[in-house]
PDB file of N, CA and C in Angstrom:
ATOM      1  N   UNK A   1      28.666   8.679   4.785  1.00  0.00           N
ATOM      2  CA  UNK A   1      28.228   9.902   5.441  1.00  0.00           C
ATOM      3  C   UNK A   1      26.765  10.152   5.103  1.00  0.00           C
ATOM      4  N   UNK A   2      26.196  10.474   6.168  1.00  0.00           N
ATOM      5  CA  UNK A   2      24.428  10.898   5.872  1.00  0.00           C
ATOM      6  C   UNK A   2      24.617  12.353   4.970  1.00  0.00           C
ATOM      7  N   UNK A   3      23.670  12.458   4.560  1.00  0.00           N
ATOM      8  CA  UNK A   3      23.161  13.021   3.454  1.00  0.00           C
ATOM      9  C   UNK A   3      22.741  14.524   3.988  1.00  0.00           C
ATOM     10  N   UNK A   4      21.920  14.254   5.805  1.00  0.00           N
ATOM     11  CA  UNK A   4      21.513  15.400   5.812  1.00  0.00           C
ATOM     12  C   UNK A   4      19.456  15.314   5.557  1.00  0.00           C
ATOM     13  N   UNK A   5      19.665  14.191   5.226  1.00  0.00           N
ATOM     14  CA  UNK A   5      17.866  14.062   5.252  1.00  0.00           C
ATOM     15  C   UNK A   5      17.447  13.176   6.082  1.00  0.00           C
ATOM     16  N   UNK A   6      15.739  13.730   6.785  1.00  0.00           N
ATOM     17  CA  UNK A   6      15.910  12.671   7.552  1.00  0.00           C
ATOM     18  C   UNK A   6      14.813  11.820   7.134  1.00  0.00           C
ATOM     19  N   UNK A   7      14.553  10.548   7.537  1.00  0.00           N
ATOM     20  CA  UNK A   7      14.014   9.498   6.955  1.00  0.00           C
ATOM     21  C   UNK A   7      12.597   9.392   7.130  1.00  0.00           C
ATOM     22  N   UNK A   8      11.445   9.554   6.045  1.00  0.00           N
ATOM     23  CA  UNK A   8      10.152   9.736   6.243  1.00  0.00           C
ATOM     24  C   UNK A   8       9.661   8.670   5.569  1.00  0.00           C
ATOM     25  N   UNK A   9       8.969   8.308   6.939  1.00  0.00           N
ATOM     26  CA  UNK A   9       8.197   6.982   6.472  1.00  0.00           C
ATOM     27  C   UNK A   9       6.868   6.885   5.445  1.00  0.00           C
ATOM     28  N   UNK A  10       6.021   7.880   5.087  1.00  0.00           N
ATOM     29  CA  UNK A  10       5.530   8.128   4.282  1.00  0.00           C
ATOM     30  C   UNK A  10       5.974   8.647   2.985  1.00  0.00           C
ATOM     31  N   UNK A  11       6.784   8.167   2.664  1.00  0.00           N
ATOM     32  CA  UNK A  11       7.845   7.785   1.554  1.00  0.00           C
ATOM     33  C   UNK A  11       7.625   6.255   1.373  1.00  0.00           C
ATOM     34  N   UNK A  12       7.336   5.446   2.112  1.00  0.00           N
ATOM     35  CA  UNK A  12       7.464   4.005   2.155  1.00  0.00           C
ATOM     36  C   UNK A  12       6.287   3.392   2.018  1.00  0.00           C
ATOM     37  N   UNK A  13       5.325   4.149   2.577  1.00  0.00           N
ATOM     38  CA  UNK A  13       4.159   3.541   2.301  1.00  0.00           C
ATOM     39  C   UNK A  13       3.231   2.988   0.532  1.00  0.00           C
ATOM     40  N   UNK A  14       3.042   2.158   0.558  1.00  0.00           N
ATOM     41  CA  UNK A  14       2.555   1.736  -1.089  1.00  0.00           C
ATOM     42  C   UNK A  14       1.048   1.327  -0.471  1.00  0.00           C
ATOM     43  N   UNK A  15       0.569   0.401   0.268  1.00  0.00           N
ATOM     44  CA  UNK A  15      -1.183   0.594   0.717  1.00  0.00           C
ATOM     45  C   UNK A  15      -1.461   0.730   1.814  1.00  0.00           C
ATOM     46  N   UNK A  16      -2.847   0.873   1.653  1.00  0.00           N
ATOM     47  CA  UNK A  16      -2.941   0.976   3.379  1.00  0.00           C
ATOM     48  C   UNK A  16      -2.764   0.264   4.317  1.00  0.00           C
ATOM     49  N   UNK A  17      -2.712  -1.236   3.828  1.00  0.00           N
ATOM     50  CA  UNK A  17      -2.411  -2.375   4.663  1.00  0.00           C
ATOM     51  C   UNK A  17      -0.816  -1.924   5.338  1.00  0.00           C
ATOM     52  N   UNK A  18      -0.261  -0.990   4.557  1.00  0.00           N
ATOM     53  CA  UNK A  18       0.953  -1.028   5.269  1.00  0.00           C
ATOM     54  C   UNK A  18       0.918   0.276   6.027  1.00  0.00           C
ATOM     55  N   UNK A  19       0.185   1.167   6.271  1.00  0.00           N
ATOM     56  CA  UNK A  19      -0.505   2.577   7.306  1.00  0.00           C
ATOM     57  C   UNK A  19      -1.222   1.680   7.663  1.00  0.00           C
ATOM     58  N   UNK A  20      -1.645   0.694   8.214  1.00  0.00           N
ATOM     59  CA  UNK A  20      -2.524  -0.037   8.912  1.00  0.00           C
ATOM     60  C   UNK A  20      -1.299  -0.474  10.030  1.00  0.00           C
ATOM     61  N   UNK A  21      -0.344  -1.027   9.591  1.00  0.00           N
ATOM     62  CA  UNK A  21       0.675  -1.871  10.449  1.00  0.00           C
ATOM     63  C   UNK A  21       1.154  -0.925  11.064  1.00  0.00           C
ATOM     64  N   UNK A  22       2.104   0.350  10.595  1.00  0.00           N
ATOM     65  CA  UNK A  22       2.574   1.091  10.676  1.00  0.00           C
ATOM     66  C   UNK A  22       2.074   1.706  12.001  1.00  0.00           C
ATOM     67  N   UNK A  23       0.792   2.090  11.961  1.00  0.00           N
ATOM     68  CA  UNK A  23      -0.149   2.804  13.323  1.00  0.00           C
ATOM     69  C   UNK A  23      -0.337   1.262  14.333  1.00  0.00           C
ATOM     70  N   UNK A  24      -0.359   0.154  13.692  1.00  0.00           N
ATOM     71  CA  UNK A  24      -0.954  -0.312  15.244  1.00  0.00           C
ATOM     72  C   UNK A  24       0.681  -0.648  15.820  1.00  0.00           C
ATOM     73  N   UNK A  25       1.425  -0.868  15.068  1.00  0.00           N
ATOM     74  CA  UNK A  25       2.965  -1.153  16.070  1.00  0.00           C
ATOM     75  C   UNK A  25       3.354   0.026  16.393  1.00  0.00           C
ATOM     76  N   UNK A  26       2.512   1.248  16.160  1.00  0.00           N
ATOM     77  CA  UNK A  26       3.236   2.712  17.113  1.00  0.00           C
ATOM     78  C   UNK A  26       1.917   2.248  18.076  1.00  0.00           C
ATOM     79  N   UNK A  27       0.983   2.086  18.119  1.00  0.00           N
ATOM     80  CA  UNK A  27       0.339   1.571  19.287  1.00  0.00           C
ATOM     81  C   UNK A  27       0.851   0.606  20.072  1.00  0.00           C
ATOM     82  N   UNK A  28       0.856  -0.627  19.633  1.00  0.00           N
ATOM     83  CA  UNK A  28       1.505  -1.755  20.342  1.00  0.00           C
ATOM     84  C   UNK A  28       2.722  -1.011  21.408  1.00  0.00           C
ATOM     85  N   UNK A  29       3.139  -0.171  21.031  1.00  0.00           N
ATOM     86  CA  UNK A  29       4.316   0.261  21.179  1.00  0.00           C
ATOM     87  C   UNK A  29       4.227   1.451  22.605  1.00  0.00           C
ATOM     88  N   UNK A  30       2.994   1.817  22.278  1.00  0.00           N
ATOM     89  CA  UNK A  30       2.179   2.228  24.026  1.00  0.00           C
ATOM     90  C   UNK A  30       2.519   3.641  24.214  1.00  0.00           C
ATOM     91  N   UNK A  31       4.137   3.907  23.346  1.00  0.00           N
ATOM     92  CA  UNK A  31       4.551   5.781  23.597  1.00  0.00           C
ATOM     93  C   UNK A  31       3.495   6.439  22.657  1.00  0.00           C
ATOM     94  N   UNK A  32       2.825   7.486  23.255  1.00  0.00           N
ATOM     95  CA  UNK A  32       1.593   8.774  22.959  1.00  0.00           C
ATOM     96  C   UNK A  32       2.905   9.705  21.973  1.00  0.00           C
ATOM     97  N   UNK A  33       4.016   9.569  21.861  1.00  0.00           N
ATOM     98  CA  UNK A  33       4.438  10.650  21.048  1.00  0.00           C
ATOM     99  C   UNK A  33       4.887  10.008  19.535  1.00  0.00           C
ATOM    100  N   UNK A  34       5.108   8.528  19.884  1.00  0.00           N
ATOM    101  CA  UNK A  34       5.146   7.469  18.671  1.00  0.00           C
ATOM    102  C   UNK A  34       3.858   7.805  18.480  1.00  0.00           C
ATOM    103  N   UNK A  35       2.807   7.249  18.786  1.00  0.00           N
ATOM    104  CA  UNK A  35       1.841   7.076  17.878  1.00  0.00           C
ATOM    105  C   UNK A  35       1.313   8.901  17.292  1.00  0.00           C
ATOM    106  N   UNK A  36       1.545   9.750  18.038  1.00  0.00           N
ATOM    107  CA  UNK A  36       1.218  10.908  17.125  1.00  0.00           C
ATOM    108  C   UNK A  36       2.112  11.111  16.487  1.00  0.00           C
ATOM    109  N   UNK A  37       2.948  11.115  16.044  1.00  0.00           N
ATOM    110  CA  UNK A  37       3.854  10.646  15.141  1.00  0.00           C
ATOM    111  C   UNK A  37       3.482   9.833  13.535  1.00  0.00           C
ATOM    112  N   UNK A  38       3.144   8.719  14.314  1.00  0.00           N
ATOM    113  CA  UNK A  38       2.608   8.336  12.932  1.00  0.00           C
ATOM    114  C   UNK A  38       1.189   8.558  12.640  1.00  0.00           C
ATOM    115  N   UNK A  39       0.273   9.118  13.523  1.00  0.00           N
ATOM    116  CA  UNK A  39      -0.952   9.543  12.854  1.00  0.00           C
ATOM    117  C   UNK A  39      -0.274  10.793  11.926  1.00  0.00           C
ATOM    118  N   UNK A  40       0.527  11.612  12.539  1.00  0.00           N
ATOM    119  CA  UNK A  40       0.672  12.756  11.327  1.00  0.00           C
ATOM    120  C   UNK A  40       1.340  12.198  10.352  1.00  0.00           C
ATOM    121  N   UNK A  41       2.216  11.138   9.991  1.00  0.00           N
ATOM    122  CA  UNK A  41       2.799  10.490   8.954  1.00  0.00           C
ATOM    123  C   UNK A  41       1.746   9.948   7.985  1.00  0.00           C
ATOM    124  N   UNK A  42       1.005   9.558   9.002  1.00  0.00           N
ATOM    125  CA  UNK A  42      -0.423   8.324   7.896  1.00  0.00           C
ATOM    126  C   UNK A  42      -0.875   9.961   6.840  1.00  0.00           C
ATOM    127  N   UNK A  43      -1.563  10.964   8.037  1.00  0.00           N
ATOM    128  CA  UNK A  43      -2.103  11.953   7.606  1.00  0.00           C
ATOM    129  C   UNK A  43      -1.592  12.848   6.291  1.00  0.00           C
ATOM    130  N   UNK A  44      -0.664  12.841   6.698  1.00  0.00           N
ATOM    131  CA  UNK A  44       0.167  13.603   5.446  1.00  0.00           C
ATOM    132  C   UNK A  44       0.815  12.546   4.054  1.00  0.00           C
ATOM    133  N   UNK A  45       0.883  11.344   4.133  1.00  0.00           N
ATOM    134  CA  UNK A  45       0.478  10.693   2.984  1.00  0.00           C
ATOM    135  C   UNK A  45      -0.926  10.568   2.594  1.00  0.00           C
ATOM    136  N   UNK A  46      -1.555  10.181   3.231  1.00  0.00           N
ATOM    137  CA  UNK A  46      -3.046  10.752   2.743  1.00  0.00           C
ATOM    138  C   UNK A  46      -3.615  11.992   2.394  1.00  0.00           C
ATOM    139  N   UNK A  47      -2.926  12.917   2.525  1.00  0.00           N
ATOM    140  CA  UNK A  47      -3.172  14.268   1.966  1.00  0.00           C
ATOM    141  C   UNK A  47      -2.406  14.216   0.351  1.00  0.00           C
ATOM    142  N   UNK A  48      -1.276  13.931   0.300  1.00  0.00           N
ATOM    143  CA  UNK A  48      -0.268  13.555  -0.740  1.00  0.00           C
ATOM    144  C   UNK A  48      -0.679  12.667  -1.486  1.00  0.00           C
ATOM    145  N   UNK A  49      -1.744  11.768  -1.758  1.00  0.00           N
ATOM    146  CA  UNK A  49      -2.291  10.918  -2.129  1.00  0.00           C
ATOM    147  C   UNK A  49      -3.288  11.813  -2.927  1.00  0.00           C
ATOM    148  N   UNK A  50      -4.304  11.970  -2.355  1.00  0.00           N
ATOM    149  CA  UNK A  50      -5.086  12.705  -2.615  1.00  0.00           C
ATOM    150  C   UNK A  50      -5.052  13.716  -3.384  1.00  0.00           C
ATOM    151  N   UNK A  51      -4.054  14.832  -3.122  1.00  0.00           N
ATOM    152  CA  UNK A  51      -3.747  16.155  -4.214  1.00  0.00           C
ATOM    153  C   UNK A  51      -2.859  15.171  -5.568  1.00  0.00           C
ATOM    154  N   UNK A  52      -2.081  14.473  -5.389  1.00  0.00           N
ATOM    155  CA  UNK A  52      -1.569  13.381  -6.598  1.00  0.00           C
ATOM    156  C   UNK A  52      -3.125  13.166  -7.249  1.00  0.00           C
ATOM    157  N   UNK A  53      -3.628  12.603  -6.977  1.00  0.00           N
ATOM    158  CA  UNK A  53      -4.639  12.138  -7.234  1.00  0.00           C
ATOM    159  C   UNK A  53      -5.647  13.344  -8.263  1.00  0.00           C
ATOM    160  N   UNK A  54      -5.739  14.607  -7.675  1.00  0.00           N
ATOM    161  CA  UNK A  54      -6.939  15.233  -8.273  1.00  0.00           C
ATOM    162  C   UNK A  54      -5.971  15.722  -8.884  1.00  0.00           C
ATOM    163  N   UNK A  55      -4.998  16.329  -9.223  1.00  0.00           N
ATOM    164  CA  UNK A  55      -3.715  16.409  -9.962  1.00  0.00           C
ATOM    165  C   UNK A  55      -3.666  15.778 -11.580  1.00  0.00           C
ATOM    166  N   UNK A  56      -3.983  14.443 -11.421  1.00  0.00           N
ATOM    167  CA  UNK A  56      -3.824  13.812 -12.394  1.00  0.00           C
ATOM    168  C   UNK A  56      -2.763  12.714 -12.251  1.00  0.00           C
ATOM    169  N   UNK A  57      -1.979  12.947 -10.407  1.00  0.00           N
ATOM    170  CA  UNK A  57      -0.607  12.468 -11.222  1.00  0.00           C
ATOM    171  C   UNK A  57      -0.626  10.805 -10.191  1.00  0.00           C
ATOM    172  N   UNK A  58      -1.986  10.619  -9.692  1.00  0.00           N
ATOM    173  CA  UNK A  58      -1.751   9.032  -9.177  1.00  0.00           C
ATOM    174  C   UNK A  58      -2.165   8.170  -9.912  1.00  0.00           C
ATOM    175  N   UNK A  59      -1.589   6.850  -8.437  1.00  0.00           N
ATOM    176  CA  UNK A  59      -0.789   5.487  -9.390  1.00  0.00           C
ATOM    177  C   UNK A  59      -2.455   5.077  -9.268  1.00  0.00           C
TER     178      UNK A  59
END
């Protein structure tokens, strides 16, 4: 049984090489609501990165 959460891919991300792939196969992929989609996914790990970061608490 699901849990009830739903699955965020910026959870998955470890570099950018992989927010690199991530955005061009929502491109490749040609749907305008995929790829804004994952621009706000890239975006909001990169925000999460960042406050980790001045935080003290990144890798």
């Amino acid at each position: 049984m699901l849990s009830g959460q739903s699955w965020n891919p910026s959870n998955h991300f470890i570099m950018s090489e992989g927010m690199a792939a991530y955005f061009k196969a929502a491109l490749e992929d040609g749907d305008p609501m995929l790829v804004a989609a994952a621009r706000d996914d890239i975006a909001r790990t990169q925000g999460i990165t960042q406050i980790s970061g001045e935080a003290g608490l990144g890798c």
